[in-house]
Protein backbone atom coordinates (compact mmCIF):
# COMPACT_ATOMS: atom_id res chain seq x y z
CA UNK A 1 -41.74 -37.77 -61.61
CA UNK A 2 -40.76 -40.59 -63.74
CA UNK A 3 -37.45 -42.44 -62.25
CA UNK A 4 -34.04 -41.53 -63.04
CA UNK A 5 -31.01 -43.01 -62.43
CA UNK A 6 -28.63 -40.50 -60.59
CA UNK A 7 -24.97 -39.91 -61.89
CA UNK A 8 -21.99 -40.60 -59.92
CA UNK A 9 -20.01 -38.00 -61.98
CA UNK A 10 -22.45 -35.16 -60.49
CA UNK A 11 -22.36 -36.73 -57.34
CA UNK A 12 -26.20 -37.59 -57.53
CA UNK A 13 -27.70 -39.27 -54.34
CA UNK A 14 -31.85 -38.42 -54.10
CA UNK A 15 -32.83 -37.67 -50.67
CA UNK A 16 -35.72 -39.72 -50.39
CA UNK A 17 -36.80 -40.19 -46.65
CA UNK A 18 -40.03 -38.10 -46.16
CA UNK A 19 -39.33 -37.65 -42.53
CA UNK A 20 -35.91 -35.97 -43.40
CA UNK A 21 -37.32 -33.80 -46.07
CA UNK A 22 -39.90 -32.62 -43.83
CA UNK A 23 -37.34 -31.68 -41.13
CA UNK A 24 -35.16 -29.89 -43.48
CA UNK A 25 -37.69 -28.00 -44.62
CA UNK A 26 -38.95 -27.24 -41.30
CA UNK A 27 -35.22 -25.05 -40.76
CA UNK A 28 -36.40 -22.28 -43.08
CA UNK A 29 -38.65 -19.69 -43.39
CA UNK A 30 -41.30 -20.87 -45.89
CA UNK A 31 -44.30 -18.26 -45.84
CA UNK A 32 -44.96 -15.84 -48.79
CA UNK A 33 -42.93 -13.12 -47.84
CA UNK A 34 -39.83 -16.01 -47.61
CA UNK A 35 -37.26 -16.48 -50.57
CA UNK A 36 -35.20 -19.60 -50.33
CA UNK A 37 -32.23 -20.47 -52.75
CA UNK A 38 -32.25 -24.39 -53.26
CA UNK A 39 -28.78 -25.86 -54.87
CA UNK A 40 -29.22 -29.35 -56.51
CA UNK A 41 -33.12 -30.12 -56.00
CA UNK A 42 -32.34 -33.27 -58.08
CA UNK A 43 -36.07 -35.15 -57.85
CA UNK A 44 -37.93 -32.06 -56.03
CA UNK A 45 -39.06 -33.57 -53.17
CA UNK A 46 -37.31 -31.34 -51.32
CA UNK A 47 -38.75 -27.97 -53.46
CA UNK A 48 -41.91 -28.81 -52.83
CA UNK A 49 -41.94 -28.42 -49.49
CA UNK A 50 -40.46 -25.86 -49.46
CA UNK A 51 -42.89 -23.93 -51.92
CA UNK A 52 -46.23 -25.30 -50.68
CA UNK A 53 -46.66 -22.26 -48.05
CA UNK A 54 -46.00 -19.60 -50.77
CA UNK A 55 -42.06 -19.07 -50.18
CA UNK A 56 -40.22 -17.82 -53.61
CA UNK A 57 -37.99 -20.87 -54.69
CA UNK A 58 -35.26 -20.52 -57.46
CA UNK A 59 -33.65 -24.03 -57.58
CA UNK A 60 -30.41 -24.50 -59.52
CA UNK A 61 -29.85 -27.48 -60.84
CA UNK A 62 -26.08 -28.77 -62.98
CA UNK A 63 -28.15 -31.97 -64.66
CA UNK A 64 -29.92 -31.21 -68.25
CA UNK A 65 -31.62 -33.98 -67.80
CA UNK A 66 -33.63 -33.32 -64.68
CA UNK A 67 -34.37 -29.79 -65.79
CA UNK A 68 -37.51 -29.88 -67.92
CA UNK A 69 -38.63 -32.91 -65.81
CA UNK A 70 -38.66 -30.43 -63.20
CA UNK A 71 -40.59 -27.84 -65.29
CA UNK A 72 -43.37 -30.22 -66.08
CA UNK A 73 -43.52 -31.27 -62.04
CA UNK A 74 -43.78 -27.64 -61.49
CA UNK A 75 -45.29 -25.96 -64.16
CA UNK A 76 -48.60 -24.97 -61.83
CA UNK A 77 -46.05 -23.81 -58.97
CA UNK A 78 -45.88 -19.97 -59.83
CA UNK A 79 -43.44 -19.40 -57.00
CA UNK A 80 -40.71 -21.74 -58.20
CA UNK A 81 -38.18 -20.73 -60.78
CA UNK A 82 -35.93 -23.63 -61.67
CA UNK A 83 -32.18 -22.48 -63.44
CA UNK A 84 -30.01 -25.01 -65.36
CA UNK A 85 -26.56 -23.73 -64.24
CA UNK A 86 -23.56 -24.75 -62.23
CA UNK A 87 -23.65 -23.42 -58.98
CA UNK A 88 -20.13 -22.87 -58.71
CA UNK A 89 -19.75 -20.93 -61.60
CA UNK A 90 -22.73 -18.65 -60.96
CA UNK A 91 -23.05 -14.89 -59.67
CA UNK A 92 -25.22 -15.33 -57.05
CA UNK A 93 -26.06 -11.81 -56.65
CA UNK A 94 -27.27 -11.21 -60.32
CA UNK A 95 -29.22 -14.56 -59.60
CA UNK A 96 -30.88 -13.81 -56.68
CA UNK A 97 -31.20 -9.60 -56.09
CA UNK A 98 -32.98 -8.86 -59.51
CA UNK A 99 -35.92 -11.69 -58.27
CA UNK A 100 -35.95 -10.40 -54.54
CA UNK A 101 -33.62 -7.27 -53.37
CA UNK A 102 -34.17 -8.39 -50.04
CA UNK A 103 -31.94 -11.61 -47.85
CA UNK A 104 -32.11 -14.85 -49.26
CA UNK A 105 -32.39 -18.78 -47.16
CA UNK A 106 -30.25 -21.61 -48.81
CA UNK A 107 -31.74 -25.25 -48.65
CA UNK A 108 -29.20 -27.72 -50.36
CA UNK A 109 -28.11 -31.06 -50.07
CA UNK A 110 -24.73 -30.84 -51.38
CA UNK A 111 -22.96 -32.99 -53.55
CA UNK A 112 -20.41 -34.67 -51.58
CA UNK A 113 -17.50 -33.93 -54.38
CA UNK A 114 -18.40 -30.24 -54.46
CA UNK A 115 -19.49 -29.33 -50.77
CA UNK A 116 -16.15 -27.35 -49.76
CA UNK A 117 -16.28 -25.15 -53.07
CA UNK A 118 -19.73 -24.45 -52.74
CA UNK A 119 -19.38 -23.66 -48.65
CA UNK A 120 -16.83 -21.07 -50.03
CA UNK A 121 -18.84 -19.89 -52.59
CA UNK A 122 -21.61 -18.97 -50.25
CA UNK A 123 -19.06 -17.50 -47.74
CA UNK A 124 -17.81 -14.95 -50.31
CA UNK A 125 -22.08 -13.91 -50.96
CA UNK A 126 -22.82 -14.56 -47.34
CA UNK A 127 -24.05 -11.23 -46.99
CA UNK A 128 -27.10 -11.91 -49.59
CA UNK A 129 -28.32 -14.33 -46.62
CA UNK A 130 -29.91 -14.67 -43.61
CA UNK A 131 -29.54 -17.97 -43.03
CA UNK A 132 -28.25 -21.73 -45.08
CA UNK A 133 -29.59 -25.14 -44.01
CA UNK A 134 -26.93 -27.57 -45.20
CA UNK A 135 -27.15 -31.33 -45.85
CA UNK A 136 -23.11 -32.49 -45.79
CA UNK A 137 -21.34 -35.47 -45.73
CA UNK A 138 -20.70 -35.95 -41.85
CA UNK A 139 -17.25 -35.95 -41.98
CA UNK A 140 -17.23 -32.33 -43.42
CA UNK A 141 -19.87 -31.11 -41.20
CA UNK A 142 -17.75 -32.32 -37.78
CA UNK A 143 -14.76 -29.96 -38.97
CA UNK A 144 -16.74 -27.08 -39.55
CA UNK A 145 -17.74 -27.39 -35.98
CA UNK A 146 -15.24 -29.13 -34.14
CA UNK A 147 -13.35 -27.49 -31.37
CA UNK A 148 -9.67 -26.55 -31.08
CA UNK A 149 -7.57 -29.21 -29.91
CA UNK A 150 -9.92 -32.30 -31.45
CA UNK A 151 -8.53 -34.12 -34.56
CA UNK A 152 -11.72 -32.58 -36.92
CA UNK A 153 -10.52 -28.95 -35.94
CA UNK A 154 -9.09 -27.24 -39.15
CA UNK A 155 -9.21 -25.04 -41.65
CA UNK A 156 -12.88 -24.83 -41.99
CA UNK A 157 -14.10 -24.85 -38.83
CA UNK A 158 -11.61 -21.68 -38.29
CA UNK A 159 -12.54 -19.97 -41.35
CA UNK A 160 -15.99 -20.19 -40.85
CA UNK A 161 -16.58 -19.55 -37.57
CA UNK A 162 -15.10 -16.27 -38.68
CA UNK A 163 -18.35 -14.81 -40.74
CA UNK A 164 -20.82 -17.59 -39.43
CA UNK A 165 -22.59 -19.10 -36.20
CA UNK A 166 -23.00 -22.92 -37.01
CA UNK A 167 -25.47 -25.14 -35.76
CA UNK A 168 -25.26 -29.35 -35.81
CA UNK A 169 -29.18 -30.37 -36.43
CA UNK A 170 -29.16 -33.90 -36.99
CA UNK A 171 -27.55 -36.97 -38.80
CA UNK A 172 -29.39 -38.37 -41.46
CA UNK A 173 -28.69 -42.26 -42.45
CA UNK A 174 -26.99 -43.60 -45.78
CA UNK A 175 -30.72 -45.18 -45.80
CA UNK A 176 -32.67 -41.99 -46.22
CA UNK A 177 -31.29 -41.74 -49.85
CA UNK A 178 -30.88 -43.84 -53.38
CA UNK A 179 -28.31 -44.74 -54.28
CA UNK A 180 -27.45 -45.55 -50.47
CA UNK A 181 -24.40 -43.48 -49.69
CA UNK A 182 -21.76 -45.64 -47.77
CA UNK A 183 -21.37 -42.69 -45.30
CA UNK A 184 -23.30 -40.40 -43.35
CA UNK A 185 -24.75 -37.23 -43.49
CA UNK A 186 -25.47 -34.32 -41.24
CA UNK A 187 -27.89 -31.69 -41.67
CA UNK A 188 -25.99 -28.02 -40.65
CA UNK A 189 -27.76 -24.77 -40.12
CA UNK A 190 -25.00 -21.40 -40.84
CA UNK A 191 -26.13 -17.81 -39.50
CA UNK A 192 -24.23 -15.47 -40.87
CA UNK A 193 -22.48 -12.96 -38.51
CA UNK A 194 -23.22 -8.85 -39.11
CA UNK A 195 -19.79 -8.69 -39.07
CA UNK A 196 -16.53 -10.80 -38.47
CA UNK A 197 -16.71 -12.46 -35.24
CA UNK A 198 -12.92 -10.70 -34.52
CA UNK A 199 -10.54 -8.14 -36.50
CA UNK A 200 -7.96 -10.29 -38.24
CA UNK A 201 -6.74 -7.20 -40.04
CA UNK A 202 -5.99 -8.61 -43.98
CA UNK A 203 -8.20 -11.38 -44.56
CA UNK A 204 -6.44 -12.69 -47.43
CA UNK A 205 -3.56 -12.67 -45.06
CA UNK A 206 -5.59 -14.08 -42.18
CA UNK A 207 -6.50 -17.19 -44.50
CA UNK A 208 -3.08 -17.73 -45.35
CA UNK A 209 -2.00 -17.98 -42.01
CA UNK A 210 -4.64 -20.43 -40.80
CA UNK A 211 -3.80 -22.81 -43.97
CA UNK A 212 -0.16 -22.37 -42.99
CA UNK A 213 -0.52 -23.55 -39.72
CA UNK A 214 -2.85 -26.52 -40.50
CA UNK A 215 -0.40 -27.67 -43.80
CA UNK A 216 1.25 -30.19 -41.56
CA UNK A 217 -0.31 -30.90 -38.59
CA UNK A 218 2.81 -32.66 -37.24
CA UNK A 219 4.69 -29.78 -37.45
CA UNK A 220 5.41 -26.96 -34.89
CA UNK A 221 3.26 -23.56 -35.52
CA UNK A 222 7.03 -22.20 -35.86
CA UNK A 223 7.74 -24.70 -38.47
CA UNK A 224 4.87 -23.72 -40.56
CA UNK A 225 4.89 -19.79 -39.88
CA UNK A 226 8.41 -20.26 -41.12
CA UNK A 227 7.29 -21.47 -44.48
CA UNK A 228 4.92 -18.12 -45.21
CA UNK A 229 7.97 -16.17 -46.83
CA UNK A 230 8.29 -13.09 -44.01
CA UNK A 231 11.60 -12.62 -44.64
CA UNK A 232 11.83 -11.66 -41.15
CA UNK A 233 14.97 -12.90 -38.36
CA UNK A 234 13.94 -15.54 -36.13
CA UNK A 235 14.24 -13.33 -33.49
CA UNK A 236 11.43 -11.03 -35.01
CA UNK A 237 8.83 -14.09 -35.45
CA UNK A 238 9.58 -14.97 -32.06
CA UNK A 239 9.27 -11.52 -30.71
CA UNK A 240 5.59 -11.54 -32.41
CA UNK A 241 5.01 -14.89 -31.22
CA UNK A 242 5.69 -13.76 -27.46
CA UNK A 243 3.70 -10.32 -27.50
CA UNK A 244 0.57 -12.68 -28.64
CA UNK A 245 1.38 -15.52 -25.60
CA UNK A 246 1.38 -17.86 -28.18
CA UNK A 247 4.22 -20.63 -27.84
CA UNK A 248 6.21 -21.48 -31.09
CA UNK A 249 5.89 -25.49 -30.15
CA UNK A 250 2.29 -25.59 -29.91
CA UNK A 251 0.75 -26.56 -33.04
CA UNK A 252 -2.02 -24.82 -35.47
CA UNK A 253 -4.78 -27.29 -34.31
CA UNK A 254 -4.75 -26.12 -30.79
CA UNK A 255 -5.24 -22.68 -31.99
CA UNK A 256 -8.55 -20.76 -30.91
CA UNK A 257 -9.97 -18.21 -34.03
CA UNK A 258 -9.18 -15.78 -31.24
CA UNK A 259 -6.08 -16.78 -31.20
CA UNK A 260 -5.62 -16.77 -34.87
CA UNK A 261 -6.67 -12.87 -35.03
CA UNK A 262 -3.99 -11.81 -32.92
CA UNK A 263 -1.31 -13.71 -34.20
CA UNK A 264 -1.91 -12.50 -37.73
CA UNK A 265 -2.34 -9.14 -36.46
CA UNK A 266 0.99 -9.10 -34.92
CA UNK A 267 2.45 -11.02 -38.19
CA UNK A 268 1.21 -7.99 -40.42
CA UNK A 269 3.24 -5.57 -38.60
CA UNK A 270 5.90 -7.68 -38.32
CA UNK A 271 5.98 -8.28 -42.03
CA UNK A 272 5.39 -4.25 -42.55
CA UNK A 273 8.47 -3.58 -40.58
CA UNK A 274 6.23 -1.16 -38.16
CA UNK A 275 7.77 -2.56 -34.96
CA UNK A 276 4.30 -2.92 -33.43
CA UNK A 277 4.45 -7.13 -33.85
CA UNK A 278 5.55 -7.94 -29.89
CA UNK A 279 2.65 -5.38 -28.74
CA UNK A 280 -0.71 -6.51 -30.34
CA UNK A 281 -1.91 -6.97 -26.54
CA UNK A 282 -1.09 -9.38 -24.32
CA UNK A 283 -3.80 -11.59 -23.23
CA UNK A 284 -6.14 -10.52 -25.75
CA UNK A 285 -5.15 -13.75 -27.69
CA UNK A 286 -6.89 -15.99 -24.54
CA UNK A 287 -10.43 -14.38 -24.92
CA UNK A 288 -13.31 -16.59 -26.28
């Protein structure tokens, strides 16, 4: 493919490092009966490889510009399909079911300025998946599986963990691409779970709690369960608070997705006035 110079705006770096393409492609399933989703295949290094054992590839790609340079590279390739759209803004469903009514893989290295929408984005479709291979920028991939009580633990590595079991592959160099990135990158395999990995009762409500508690780490899990708008006495939170064994002075970061569950569980009843908040089962917020 004749060169092209990648744009900053779209976040453009080229993976380039054969070894790393070869390893990323190694994370899927790539035979003929395989279908594989590929965001941003920028150059198509990465498409080929993962076309060349007969696997169905439909790679979406933002840039008008590398579009019909990647329908010449592939124009003898019947099994890949390439789509000019934005990712973000398409319905992944009536992309992918009409092609293959079966589960779908995702191979994608990921912009770095649009890797936490797109993570959602698959989230919400996770269930047209069997499995995502990842490329992120390192500092995103540590939170998604960092551990409570470490400073990378946060929002997304509770949300996630949630619907997904996450895997940490490798770390791939600023080297392996051009432009050279000044950061790392980590390569992230995501599972995703048959169901939710515990009940949290209202997930809407669930997330709202777990972004509550991480909106100022300084601050005391009271502090920031105070600013959801129960409307509840403080000796109602702290009622719910007790029946889950969870102190009011720890903070959100030291918070298992166990723990999480419960405590939204108890803050649902609390906030529907049931009288059930102090008895959502003591203990059950220390398993996992």
């Amino acid at each position: 493919m004749e060169k092209i110079r990648a744009k900053k705006a779209l976040g453009q770096n080229f993976l380039t490092d054969r070894g790393v393409l070869a390893r990323i492609a190694r994370l899927v399933e790539r035979g003929p009966d395989a279908s594989i989703l590929e965001v941003g295949p920028g150059l198509g290094a990465l498409t080929r490889l993962l076309a060349e054992e007969g696997a169905r590839v439909v790679a979406v790609e933002l840039d008008r510009q590398l579009v019909p340079l990647l329908a010449r590279e592939f124009a003898g390739c019947g099994n890949v399909e390439l789509v000019q759209a934005d990712i973000l803004k398409t319905d992944l469903a009536q992309l992918l079911l009409p092609r293959w009514p079966g589960q779908w893989q995702v191979a994608a290295n990921l912009p770095y300025n649009i890797s936490s929408p797109v993570l959602f984005h698959f989230m919400e479709n996770r269930s047209l998946f069997s499995r995502l291979v990842l490329m992120l920028q390192r500092e995103v991939g540590e939170r998604l599986v960092a551990q409570p009580g470490t400073k990378e633990y946060g929002i997304l590595s509770v949300l996630f963990r949630l619907h997904f079991d996450i895997n940490r592959e490798f770390i791939v160099k600023p080297g392996s691409f051009h432009p050279v990135p000044k950061v790392d990158s980590v390569v992230l395999s995501f599972t995703p779970l048959p169901a939710p990995r515990v009940e949290v009762g209202d997930e809407p409500f669930f997330r709202r709690v777990v972004k509550a508690a991480f909106g100022q780490r300084r601050k005391t899990l009271w502090n920031c369960l105070k600013r959801l708008g129960l409307e509840c006495a403080d000796r109602e939170l702290a009622e719910a608070l007790a029946g889950c064994w969870i102190e009011g002075t720890r903070r959100g970061e030291t918070l298992s997705l166990e723990e999480f569950a419960v405590l939204t569980r108890a803050l649902i009843c609390l906030a529907r006035g049931t009288g059930e908040a102090g008895k959502q089962g003591r203990g059950e917020a220390g398993k996992g």
